[in-house]
PDB file of N, CA and C in Angstrom:
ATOM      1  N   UNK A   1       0.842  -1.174   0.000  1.00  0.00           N
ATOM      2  CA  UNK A   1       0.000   0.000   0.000  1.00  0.00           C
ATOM      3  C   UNK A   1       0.892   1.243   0.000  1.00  0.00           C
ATOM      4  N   UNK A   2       1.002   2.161  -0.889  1.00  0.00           N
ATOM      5  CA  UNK A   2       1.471   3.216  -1.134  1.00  0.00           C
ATOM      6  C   UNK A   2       0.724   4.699  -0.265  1.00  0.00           C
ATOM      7  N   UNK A   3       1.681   4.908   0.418  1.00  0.00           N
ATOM      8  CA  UNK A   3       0.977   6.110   1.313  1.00  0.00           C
ATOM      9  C   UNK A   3       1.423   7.618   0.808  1.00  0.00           C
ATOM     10  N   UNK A   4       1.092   8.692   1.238  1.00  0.00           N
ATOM     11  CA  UNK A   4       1.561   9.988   1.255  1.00  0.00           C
ATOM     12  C   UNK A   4       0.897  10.999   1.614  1.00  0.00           C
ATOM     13  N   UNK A   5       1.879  12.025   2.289  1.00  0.00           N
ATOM     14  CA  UNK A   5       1.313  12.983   3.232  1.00  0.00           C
ATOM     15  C   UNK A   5       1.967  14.251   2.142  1.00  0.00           C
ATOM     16  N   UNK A   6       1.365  15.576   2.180  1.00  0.00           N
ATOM     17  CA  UNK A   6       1.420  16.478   1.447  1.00  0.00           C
ATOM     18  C   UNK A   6       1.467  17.630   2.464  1.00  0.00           C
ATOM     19  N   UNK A   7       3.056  18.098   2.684  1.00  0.00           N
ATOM     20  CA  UNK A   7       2.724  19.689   2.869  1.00  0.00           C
ATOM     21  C   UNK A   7       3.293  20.668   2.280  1.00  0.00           C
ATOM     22  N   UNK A   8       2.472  21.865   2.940  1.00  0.00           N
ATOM     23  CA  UNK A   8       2.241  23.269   2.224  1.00  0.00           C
ATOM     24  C   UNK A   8       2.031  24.048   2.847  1.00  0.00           C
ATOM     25  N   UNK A   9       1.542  25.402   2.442  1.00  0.00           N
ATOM     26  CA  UNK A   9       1.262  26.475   3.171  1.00  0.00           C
ATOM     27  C   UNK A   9      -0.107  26.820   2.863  1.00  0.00           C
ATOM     28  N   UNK A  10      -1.308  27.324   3.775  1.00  0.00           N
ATOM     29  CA  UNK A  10      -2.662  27.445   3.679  1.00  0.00           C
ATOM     30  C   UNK A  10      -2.940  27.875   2.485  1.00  0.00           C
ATOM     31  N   UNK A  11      -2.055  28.861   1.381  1.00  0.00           N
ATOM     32  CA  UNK A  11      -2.492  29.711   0.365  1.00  0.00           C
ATOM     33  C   UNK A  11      -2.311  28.369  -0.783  1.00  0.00           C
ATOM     34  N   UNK A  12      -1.818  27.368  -0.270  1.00  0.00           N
ATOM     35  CA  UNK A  12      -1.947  26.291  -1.573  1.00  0.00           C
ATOM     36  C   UNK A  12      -3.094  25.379  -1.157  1.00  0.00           C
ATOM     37  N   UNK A  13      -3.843  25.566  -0.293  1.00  0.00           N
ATOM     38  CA  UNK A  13      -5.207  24.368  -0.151  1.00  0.00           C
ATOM     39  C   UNK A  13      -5.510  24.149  -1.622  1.00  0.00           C
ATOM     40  N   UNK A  14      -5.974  25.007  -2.327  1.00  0.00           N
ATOM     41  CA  UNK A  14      -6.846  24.286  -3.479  1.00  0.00           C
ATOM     42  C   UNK A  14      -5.919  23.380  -4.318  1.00  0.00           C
ATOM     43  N   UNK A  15      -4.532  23.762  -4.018  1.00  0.00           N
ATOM     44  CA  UNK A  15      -3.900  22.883  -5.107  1.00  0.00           C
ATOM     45  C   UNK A  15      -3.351  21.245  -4.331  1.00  0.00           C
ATOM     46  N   UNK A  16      -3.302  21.400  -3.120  1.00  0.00           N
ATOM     47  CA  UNK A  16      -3.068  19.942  -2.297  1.00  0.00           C
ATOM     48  C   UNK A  16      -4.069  19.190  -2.546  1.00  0.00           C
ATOM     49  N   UNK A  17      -5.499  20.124  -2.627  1.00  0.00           N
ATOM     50  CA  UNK A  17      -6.441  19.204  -2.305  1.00  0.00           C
ATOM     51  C   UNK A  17      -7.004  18.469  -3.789  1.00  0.00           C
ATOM     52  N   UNK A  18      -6.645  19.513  -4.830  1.00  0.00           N
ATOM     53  CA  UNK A  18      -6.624  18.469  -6.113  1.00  0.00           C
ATOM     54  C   UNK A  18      -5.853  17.517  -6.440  1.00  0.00           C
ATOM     55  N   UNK A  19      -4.319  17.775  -6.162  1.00  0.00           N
ATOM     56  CA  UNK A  19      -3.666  16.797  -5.994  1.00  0.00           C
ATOM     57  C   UNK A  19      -3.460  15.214  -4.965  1.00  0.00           C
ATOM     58  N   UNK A  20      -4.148  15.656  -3.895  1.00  0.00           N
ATOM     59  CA  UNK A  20      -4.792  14.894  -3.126  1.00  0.00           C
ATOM     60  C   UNK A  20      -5.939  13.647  -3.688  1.00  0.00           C
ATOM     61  N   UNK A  21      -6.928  14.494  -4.341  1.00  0.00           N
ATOM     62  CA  UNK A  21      -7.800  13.618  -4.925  1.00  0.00           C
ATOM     63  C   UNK A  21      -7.445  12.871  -5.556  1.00  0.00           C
ATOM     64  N   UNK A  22      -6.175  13.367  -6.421  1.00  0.00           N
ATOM     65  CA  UNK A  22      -6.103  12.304  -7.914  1.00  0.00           C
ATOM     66  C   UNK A  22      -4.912  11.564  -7.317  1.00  0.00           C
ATOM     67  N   UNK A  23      -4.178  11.418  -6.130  1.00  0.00           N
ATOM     68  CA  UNK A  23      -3.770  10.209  -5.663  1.00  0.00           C
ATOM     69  C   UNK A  23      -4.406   9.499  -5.188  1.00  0.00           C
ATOM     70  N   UNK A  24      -5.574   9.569  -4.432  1.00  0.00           N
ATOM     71  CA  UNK A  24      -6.388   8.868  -3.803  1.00  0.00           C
ATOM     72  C   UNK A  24      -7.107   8.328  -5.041  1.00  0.00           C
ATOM     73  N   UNK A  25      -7.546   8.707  -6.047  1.00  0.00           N
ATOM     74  CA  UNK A  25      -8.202   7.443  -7.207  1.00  0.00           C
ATOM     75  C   UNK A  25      -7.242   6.771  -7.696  1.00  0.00           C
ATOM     76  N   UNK A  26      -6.054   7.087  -7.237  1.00  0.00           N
ATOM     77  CA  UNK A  26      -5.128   5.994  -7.856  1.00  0.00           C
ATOM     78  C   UNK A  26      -4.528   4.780  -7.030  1.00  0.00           C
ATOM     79  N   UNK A  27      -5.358   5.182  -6.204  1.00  0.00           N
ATOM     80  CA  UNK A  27      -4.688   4.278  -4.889  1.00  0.00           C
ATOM     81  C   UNK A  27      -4.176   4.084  -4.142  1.00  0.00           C
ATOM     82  N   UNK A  28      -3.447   5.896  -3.679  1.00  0.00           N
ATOM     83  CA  UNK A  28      -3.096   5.953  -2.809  1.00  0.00           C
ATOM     84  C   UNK A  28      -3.452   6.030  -1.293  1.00  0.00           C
ATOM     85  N   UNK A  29      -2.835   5.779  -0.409  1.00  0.00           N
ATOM     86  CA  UNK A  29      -3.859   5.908   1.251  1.00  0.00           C
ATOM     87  C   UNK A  29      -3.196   7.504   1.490  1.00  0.00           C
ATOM     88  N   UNK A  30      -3.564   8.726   2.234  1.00  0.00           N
ATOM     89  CA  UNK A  30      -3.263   9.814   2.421  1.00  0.00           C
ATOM     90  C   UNK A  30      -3.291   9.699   3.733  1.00  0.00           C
ATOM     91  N   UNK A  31      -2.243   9.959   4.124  1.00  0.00           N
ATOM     92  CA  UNK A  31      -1.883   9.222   6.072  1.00  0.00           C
ATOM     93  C   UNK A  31      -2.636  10.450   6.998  1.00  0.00           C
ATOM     94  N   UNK A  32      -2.465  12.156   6.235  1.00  0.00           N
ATOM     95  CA  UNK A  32      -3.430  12.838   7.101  1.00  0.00           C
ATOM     96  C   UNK A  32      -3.789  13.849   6.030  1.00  0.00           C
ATOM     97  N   UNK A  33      -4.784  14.875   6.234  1.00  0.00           N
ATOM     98  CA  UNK A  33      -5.305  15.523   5.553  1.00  0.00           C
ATOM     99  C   UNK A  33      -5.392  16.912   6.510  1.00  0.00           C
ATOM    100  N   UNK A  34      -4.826  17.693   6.461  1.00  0.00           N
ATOM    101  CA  UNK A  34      -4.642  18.919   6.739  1.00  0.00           C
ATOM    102  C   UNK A  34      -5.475  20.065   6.427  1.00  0.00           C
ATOM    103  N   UNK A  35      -6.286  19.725   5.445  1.00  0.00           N
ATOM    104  CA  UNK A  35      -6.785  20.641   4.407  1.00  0.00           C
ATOM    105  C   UNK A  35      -7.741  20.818   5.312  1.00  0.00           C
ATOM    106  N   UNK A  36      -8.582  19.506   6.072  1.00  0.00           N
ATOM    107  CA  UNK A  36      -9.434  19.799   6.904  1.00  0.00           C
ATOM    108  C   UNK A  36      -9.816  20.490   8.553  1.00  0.00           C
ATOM    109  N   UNK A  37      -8.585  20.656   8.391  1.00  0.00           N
ATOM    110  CA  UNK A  37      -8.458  21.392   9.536  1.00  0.00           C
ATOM    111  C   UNK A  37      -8.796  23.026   9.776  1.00  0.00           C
ATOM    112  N   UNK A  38      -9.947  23.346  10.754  1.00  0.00           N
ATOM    113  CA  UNK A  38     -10.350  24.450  11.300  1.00  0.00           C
ATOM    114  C   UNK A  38      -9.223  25.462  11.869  1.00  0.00           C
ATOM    115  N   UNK A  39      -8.985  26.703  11.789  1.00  0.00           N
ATOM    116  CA  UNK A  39      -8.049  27.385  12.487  1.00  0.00           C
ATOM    117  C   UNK A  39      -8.120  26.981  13.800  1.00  0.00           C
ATOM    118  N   UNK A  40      -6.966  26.646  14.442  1.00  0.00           N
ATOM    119  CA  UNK A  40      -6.804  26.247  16.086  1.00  0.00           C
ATOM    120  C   UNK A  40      -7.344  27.189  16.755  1.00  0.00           C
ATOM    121  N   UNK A  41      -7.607  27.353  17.877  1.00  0.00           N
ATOM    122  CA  UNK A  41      -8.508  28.220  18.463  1.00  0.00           C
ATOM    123  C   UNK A  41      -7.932  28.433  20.216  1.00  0.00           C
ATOM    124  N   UNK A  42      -6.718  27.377  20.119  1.00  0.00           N
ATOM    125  CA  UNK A  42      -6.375  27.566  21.184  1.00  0.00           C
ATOM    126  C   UNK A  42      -5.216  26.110  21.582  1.00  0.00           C
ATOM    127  N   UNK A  43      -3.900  26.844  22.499  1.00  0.00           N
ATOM    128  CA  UNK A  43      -2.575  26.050  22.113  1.00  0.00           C
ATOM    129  C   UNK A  43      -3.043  24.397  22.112  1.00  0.00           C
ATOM    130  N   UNK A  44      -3.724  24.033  23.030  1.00  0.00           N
ATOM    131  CA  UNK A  44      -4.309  22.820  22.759  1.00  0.00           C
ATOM    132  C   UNK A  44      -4.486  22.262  21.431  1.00  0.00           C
ATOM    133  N   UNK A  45      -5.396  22.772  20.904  1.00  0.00           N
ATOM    134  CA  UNK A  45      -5.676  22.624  19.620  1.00  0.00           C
ATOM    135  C   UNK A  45      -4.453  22.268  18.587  1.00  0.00           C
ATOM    136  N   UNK A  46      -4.036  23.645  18.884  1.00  0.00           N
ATOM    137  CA  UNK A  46      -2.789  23.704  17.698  1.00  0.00           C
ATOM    138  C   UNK A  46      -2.005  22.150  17.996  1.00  0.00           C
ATOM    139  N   UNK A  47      -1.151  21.928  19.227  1.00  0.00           N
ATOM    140  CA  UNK A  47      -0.773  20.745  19.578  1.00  0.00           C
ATOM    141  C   UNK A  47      -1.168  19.605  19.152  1.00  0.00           C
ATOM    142  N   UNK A  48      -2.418  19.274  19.126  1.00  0.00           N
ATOM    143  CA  UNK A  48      -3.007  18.152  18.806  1.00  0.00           C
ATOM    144  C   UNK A  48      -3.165  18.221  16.847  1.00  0.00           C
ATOM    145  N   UNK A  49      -3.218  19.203  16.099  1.00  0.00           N
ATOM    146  CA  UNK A  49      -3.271  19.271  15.134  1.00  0.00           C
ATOM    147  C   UNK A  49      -1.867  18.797  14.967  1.00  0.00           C
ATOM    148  N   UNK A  50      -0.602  19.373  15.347  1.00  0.00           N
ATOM    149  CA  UNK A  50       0.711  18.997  15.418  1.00  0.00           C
ATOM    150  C   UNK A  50       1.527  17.474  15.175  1.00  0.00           C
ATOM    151  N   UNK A  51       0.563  17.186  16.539  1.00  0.00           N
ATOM    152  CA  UNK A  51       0.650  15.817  16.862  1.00  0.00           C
ATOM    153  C   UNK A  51       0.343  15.111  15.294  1.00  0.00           C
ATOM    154  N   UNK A  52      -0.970  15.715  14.798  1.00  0.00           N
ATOM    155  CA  UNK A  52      -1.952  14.039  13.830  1.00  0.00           C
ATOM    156  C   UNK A  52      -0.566  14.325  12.623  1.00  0.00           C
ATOM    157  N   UNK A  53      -0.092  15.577  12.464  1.00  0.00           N
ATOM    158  CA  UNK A  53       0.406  16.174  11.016  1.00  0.00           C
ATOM    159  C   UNK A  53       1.430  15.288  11.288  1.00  0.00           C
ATOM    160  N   UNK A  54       2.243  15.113  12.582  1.00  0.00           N
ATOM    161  CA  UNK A  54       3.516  14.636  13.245  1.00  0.00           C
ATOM    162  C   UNK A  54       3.266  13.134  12.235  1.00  0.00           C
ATOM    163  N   UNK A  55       2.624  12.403  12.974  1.00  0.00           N
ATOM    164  CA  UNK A  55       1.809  10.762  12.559  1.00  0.00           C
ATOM    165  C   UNK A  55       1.875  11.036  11.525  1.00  0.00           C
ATOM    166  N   UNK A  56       1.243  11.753  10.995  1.00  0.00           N
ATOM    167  CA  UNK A  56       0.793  11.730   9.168  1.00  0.00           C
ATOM    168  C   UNK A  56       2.061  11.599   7.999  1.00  0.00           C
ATOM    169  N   UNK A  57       3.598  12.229   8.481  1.00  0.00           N
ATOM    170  CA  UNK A  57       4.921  12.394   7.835  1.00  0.00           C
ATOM    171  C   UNK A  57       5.126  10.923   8.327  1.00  0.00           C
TER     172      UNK A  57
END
C-alpha cells in the first residue's frame, strides 16, 4: 500500500487538495489531511493538530 502525506502552506489548499484527490483514485492511502483542519482556536488545539500532522509524515 502506497501512502503519502502532502505539505504546504494554507495559500496552496486548493492545489493539495486536487492533488490529493487524484492520488487517492489511484490508490493511494493519504496518512493525514490537513486541508481539513479548522483554524486552532487555542494552544491545545494547535498541539493536537501537530501531533496528527507529526503521525501523518
Amino acid at each position: 500500500m502506497n501512502k503519502f502525506y502532502i505539505a504546504s502552506s494554507l495559500k496552496n489548499i486548493d492545489s493539495v487538495q486536487y492533488v490529493s484527490e487524484i492520488l487517492v483514485n489511484k490508490g493511494y492511502v493519504q496518512t493525514y489531511d490537513w486541508t481539513k483542519n479548522e483554524r486552532a482556536s487555542s494552544l491545545d488545539a494547535l498541539t493536537e493538530i501537530g501531533q496528527k500532522e507529526l503521525t501523518g509524515v
